[in-house]
N, C-alpha and C. Protein backbone atom coordinates (compact mmCIF):
# COMPACT_ATOMS: atom_id res chain seq x y z
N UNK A 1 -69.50 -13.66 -93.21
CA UNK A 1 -69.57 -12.25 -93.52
C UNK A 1 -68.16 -11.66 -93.43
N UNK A 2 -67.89 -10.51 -94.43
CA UNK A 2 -65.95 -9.98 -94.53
C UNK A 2 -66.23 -9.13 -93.21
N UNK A 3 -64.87 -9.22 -92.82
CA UNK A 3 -65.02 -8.54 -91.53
C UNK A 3 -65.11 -7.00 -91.86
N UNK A 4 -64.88 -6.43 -93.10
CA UNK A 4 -65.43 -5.17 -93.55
C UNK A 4 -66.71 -4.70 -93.16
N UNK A 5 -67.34 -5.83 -93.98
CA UNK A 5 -68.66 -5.41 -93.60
C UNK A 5 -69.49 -5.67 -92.12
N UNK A 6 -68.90 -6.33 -91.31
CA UNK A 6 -69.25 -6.51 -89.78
C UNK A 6 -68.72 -5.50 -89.23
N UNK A 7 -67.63 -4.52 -89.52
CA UNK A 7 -67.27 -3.33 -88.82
C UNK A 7 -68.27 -2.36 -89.24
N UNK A 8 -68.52 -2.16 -90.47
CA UNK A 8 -69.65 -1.12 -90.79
C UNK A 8 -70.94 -1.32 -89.85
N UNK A 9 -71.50 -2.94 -89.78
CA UNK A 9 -72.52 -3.34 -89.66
C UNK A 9 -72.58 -2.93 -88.01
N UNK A 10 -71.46 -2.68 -87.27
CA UNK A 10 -71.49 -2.79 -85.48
C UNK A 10 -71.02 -1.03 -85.41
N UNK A 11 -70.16 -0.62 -86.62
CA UNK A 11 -70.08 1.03 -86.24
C UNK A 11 -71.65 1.67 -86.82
N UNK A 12 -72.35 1.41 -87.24
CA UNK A 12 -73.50 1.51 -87.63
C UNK A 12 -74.81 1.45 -86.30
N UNK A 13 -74.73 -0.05 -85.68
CA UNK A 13 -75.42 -0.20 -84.12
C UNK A 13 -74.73 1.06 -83.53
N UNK A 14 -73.70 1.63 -83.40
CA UNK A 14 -73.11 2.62 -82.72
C UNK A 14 -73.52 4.22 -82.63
N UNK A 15 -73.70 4.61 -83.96
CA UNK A 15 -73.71 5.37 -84.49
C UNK A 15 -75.17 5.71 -84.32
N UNK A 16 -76.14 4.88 -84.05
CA UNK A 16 -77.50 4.74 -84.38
C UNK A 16 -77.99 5.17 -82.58
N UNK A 17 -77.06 4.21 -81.93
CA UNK A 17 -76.88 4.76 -80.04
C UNK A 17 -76.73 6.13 -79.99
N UNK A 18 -75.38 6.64 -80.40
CA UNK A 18 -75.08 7.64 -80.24
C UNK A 18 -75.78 9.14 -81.04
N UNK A 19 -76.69 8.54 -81.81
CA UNK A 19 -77.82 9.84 -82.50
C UNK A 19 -76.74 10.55 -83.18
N UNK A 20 -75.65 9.82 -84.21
CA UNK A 20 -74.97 10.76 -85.19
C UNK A 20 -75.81 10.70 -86.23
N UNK A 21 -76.81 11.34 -86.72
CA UNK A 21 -77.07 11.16 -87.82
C UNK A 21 -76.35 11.12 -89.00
N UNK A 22 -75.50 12.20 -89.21
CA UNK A 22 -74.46 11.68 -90.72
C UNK A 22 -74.27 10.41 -90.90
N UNK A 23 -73.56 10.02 -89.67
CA UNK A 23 -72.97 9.11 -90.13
C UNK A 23 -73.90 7.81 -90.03
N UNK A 24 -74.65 7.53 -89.31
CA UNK A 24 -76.08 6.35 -89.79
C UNK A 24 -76.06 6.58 -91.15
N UNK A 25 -77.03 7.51 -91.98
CA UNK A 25 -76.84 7.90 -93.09
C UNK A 25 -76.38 6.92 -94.15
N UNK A 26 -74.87 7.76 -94.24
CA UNK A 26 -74.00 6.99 -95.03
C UNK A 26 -73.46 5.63 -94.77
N UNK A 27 -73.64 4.87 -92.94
CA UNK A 27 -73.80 3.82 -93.09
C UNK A 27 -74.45 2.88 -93.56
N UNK A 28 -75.51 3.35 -93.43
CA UNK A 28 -76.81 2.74 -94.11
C UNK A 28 -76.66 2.75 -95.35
N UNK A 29 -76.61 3.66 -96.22
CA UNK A 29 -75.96 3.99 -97.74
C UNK A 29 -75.35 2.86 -97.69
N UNK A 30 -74.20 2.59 -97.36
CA UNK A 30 -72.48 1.91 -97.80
C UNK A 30 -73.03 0.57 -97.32
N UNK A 31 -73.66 0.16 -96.26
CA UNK A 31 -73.97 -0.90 -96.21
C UNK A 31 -75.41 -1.35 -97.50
N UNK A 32 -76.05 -0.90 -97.97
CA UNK A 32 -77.45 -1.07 -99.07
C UNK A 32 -76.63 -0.80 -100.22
N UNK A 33 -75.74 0.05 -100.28
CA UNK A 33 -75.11 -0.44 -102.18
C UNK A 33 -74.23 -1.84 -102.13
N UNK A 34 -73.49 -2.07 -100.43
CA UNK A 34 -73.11 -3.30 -100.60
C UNK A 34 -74.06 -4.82 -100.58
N UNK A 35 -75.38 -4.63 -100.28
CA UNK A 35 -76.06 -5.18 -100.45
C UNK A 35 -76.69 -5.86 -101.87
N UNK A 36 -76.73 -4.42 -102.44
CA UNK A 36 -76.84 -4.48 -103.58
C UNK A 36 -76.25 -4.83 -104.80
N UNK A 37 -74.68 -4.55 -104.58
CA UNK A 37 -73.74 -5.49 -105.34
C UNK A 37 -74.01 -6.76 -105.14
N UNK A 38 -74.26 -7.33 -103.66
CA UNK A 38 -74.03 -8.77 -103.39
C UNK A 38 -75.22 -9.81 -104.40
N UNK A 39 -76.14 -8.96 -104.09
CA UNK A 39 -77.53 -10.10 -105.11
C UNK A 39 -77.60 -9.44 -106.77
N UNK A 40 -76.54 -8.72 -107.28
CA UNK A 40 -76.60 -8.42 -108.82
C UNK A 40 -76.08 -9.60 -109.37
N UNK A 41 -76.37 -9.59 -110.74
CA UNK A 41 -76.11 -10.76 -111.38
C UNK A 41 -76.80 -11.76 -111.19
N UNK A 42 -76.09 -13.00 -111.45
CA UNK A 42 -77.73 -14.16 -111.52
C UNK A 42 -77.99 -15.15 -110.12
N UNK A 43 -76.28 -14.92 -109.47
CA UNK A 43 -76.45 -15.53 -108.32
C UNK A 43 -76.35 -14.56 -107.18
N UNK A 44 -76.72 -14.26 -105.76
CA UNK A 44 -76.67 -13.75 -104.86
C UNK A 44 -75.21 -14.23 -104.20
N UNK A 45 -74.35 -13.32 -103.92
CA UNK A 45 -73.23 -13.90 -103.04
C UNK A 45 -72.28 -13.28 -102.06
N UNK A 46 -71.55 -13.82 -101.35
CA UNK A 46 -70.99 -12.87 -99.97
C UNK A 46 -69.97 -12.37 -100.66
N UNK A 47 -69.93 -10.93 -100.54
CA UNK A 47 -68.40 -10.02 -101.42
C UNK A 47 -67.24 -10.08 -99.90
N UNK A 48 -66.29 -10.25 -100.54
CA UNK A 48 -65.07 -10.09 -100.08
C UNK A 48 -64.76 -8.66 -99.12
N UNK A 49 -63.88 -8.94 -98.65
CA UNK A 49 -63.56 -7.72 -98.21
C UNK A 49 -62.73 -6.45 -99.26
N UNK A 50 -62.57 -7.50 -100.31
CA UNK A 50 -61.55 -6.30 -101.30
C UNK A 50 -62.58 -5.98 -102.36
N UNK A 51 -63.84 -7.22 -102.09
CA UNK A 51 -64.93 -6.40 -102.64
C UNK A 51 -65.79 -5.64 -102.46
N UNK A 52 -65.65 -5.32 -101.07
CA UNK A 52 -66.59 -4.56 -100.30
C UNK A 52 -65.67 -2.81 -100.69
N UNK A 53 -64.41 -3.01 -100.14
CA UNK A 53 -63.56 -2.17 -100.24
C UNK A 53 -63.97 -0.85 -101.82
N UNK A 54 -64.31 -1.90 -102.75
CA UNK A 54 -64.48 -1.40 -104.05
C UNK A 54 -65.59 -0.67 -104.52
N UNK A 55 -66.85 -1.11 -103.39
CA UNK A 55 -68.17 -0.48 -103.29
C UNK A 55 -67.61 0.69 -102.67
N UNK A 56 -66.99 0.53 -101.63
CA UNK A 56 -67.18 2.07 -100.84
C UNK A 56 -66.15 3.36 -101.47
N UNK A 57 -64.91 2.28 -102.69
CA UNK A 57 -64.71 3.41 -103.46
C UNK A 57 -65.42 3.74 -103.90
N UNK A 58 -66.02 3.47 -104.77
CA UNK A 58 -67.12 4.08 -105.47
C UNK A 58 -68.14 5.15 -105.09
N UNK A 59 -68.85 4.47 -104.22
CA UNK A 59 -69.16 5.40 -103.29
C UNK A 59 -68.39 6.80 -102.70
N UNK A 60 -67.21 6.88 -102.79
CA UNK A 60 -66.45 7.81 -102.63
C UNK A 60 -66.49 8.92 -103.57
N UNK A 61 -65.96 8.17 -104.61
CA UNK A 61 -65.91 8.60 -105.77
C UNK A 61 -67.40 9.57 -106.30
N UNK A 62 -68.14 8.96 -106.28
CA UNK A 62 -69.32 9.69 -105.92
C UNK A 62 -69.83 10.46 -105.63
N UNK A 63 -69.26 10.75 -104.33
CA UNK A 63 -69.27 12.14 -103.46
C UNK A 63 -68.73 12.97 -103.77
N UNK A 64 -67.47 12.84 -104.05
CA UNK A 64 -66.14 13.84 -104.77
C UNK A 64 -66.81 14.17 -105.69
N UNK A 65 -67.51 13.79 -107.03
CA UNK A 65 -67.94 14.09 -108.10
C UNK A 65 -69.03 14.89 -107.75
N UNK A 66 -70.05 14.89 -106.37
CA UNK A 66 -71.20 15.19 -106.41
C UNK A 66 -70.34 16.86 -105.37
N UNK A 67 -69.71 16.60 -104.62
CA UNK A 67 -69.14 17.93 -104.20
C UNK A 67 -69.03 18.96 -105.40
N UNK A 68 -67.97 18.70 -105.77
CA UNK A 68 -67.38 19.11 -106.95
C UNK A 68 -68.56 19.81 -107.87
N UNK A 69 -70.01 19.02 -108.45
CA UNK A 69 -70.80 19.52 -109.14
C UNK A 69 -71.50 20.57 -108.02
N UNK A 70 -71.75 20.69 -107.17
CA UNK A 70 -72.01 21.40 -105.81
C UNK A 70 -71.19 22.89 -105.98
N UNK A 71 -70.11 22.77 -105.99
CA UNK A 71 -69.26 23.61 -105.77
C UNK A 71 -69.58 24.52 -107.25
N UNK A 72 -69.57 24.27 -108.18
CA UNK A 72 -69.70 24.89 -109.65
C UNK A 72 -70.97 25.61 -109.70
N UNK A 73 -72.28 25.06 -109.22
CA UNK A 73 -73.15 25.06 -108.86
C UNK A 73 -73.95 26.43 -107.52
N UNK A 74 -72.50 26.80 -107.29
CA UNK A 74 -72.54 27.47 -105.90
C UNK A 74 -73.39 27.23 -104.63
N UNK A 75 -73.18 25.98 -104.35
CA UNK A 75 -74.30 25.18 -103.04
C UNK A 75 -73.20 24.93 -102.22
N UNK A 76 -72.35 25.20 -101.71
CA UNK A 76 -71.29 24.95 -100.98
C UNK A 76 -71.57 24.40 -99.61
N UNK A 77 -73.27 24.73 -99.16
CA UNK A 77 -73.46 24.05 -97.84
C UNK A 77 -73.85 22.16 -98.32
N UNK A 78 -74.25 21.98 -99.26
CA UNK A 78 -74.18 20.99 -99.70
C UNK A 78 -73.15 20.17 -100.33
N UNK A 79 -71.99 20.78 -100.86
CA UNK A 79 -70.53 20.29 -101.07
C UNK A 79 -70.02 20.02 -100.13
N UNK A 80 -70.45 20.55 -98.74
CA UNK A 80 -69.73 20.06 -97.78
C UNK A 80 -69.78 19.31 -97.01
N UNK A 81 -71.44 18.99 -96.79
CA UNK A 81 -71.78 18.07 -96.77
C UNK A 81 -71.79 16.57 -97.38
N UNK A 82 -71.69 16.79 -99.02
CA UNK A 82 -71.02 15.50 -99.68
C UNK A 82 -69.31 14.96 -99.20
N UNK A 83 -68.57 16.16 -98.93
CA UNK A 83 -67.45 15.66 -98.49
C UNK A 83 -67.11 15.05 -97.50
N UNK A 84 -68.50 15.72 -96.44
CA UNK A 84 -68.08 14.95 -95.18
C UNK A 84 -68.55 13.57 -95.48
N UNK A 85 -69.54 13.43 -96.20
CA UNK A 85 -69.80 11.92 -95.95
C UNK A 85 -68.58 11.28 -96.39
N UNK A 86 -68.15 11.72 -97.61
CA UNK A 86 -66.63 11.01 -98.38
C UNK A 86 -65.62 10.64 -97.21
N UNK A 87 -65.74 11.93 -96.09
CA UNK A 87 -64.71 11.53 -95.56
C UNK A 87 -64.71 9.87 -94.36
N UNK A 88 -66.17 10.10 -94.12
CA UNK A 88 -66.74 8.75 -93.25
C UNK A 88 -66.43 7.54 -93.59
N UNK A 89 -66.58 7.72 -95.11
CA UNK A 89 -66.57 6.64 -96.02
C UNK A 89 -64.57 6.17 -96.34
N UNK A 90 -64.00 7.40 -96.36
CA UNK A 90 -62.93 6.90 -96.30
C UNK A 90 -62.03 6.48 -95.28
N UNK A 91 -62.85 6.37 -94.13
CA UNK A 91 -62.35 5.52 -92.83
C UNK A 91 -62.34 4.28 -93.13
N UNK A 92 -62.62 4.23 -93.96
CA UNK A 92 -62.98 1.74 -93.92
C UNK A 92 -62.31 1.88 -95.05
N UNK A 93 -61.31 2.87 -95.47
CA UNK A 93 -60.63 2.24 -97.06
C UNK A 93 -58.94 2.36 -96.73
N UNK A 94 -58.43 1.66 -96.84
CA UNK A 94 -56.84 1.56 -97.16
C UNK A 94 -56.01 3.05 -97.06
N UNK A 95 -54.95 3.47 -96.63
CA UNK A 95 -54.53 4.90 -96.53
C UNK A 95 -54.35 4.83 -98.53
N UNK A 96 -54.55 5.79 -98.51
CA UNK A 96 -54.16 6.33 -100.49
C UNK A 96 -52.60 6.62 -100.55
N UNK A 97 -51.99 5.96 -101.61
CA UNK A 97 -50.16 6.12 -101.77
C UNK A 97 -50.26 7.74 -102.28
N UNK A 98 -48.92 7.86 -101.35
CA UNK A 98 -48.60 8.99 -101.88
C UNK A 98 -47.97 9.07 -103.37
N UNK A 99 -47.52 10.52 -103.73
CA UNK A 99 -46.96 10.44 -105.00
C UNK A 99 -45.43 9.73 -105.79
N UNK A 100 -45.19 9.78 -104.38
CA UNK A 100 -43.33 9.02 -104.95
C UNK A 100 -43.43 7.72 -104.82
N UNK A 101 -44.72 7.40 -103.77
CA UNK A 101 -44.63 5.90 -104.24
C UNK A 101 -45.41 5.11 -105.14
N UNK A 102 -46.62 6.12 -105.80
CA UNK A 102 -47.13 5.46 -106.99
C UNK A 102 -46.26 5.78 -108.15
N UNK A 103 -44.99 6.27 -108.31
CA UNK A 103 -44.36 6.37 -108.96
C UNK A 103 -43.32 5.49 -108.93
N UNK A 104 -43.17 5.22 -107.53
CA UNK A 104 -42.32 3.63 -107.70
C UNK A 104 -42.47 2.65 -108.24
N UNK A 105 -43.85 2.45 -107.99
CA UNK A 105 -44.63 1.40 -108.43
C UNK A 105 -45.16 1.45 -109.80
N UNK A 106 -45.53 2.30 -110.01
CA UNK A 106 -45.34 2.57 -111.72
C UNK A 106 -44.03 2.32 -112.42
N UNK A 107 -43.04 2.49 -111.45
CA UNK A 107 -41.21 2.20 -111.97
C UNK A 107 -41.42 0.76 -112.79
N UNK A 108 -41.95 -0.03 -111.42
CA UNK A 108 -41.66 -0.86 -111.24
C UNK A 108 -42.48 -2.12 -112.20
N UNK A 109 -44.00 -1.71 -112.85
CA UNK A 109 -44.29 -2.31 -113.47
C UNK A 109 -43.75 -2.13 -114.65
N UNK A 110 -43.50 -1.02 -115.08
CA UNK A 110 -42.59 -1.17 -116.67
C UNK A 110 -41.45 -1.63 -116.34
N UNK A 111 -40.80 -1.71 -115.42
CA UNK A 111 -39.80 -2.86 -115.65
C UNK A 111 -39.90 -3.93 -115.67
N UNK A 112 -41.47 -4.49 -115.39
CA UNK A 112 -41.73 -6.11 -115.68
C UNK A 112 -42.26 -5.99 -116.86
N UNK A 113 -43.12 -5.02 -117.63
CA UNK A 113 -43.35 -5.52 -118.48
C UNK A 113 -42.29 -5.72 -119.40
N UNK A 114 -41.30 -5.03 -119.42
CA UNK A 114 -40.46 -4.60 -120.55
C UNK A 114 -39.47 -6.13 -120.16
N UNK A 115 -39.28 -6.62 -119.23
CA UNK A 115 -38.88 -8.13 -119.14
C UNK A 115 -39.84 -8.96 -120.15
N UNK A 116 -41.12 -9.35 -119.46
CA UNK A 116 -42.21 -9.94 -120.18
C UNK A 116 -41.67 -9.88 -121.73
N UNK A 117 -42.23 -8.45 -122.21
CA UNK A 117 -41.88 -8.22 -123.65
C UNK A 117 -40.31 -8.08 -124.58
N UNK A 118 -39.47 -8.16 -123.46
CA UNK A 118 -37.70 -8.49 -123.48
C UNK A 118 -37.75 -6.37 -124.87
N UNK A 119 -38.39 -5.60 -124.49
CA UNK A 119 -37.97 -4.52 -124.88
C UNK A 119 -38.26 -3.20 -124.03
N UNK A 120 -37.81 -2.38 -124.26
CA UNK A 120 -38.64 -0.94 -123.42
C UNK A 120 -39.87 -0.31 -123.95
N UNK A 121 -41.07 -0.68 -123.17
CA UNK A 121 -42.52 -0.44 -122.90
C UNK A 121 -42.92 0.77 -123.65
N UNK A 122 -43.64 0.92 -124.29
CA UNK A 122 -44.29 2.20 -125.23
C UNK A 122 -45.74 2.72 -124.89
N UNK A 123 -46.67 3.60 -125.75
CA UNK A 123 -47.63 3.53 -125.52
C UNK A 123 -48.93 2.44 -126.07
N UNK A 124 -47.76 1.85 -127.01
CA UNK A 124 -48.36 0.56 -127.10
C UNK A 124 -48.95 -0.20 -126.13
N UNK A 125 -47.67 -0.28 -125.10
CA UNK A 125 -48.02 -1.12 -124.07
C UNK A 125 -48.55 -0.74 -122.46
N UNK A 126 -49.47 0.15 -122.74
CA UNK A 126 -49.67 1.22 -121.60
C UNK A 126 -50.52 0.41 -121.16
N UNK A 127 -51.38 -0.35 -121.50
CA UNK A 127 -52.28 -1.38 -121.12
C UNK A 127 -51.85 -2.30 -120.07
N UNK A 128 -51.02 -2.60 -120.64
CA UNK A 128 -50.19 -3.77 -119.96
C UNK A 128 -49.48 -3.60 -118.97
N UNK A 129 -48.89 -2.48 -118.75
CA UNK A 129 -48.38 -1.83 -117.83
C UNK A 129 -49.10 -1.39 -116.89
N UNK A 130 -50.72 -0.66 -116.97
CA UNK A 130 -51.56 -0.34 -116.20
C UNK A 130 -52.28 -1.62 -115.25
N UNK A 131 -51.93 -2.72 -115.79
CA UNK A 131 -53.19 -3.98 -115.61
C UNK A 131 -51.80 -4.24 -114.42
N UNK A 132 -50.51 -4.09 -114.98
CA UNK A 132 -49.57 -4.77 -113.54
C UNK A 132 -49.48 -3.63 -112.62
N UNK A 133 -49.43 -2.37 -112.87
CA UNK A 133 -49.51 -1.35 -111.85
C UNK A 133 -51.04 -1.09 -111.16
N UNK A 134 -52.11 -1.80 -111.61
CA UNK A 134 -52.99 -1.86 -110.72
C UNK A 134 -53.33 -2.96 -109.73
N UNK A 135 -52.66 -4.05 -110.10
CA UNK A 135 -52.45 -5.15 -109.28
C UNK A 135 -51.97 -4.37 -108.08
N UNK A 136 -50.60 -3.92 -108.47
CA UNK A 136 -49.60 -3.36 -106.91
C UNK A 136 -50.35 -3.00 -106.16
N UNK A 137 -51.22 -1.97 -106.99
CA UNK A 137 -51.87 -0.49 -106.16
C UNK A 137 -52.74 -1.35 -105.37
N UNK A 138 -53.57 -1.75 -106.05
CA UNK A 138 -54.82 -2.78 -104.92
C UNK A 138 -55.58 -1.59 -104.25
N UNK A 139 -56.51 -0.41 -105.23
CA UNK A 139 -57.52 0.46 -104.77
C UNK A 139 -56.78 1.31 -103.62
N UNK A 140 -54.90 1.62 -103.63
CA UNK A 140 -54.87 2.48 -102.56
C UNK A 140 -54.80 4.20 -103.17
N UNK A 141 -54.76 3.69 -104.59
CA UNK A 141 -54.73 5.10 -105.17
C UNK A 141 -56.10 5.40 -106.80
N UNK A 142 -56.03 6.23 -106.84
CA UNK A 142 -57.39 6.38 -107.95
C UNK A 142 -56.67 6.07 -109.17
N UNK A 143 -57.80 5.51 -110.06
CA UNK A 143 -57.05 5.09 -111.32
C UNK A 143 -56.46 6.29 -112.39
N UNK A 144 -56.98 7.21 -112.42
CA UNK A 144 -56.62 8.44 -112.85
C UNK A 144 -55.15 9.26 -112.53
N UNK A 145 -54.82 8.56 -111.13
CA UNK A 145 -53.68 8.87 -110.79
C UNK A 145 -52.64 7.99 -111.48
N UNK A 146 -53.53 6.68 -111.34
CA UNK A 146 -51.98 5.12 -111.43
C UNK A 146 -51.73 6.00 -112.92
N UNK A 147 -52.77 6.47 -113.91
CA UNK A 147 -52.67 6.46 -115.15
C UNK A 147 -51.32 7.23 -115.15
N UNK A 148 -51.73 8.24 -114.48
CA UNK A 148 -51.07 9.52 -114.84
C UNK A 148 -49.09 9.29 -114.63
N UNK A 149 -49.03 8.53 -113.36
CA UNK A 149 -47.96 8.02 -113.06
C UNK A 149 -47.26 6.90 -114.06
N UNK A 150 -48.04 6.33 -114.21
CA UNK A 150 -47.22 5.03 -115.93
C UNK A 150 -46.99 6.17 -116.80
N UNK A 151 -48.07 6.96 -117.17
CA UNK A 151 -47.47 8.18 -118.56
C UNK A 151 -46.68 8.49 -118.03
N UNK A 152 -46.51 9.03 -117.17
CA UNK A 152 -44.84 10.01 -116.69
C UNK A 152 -43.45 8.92 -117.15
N UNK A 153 -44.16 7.75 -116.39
CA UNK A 153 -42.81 6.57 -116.21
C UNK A 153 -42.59 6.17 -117.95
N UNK A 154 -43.42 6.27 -118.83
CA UNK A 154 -43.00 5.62 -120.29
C UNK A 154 -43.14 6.88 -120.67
N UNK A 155 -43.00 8.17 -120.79
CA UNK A 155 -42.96 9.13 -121.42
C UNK A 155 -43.96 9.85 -122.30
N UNK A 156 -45.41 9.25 -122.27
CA UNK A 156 -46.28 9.41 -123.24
C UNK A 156 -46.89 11.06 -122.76
């Protein structure tokens, strides 16, 4: 078992002692969608920790979206409630890069690709550039951001 999911699985026994309900909750949640990733598809199998990691973005992601429709909505005791869970959920995830350094790192993949391709990177090659600047990132920043940071870095 990833030791991801054995921390959820023992802050969860904890949580369940201590009568937090929120946070049981969304443990329970984060642990049953990771469940549920694990037996999709045709074989059942143990996810990684960088695959576990990817459920509980999601899960994040989720919340933010479900705040957000909350908020438009004018339910704000319920937006805030979606956030708090977001925020539970973003205890078991990687700190998020700030802005100068997903911009480094955005530097830094158009300068490989533009090696790779021996020219300077276009929006041609925004693809290509995104696929090596998401390697770097490794889920510490949202993809919407990496995007936004390669456009800045190739000018599009």
């Amino acid at each position: 078992m990833s030791e991801l999911k054995e921390r959820l699985r023992s802050d969860l026994t904890a949580a369940i002692k201590q009568r937090e309900t929120t946070r049981t909750g969304v443990l329970r949640m984060a642990l049953s969608a990771i469940g549920a990733e694990e037996v999709s598809g045709k074989e059942s199998r143990e996810l990684s920790d960088e695959e576990v990691r990817a459920v509980l973005s999601k899960e994040v992601k989720k919340r933010d979206e479900s705040a957000a429709a909350f908020d438009s909505a004018e339910r704000p005791d319920q937006a805030a409630s979606e956030r708090a869970e977001g925020e539970i959920l973003r205890e078991y995830l990687p700190a998020q890069l700030d802005d100068e350094e997903l911009a480094r790192i955005a530097g830094e993949a158009v300068s490989e690709v533009a090696e790779e391709i021996g020219d300077t990177p276009g929006p041609k090659q925004m693809g290509q550039v995104m696929k090596t600047a998401n390697a770097k990132v490794a889920g510490r920043a949202e993809g919407g951001r990496v995007a936004a940071a390669v456009k800045a870095e190739l000018g599009i």
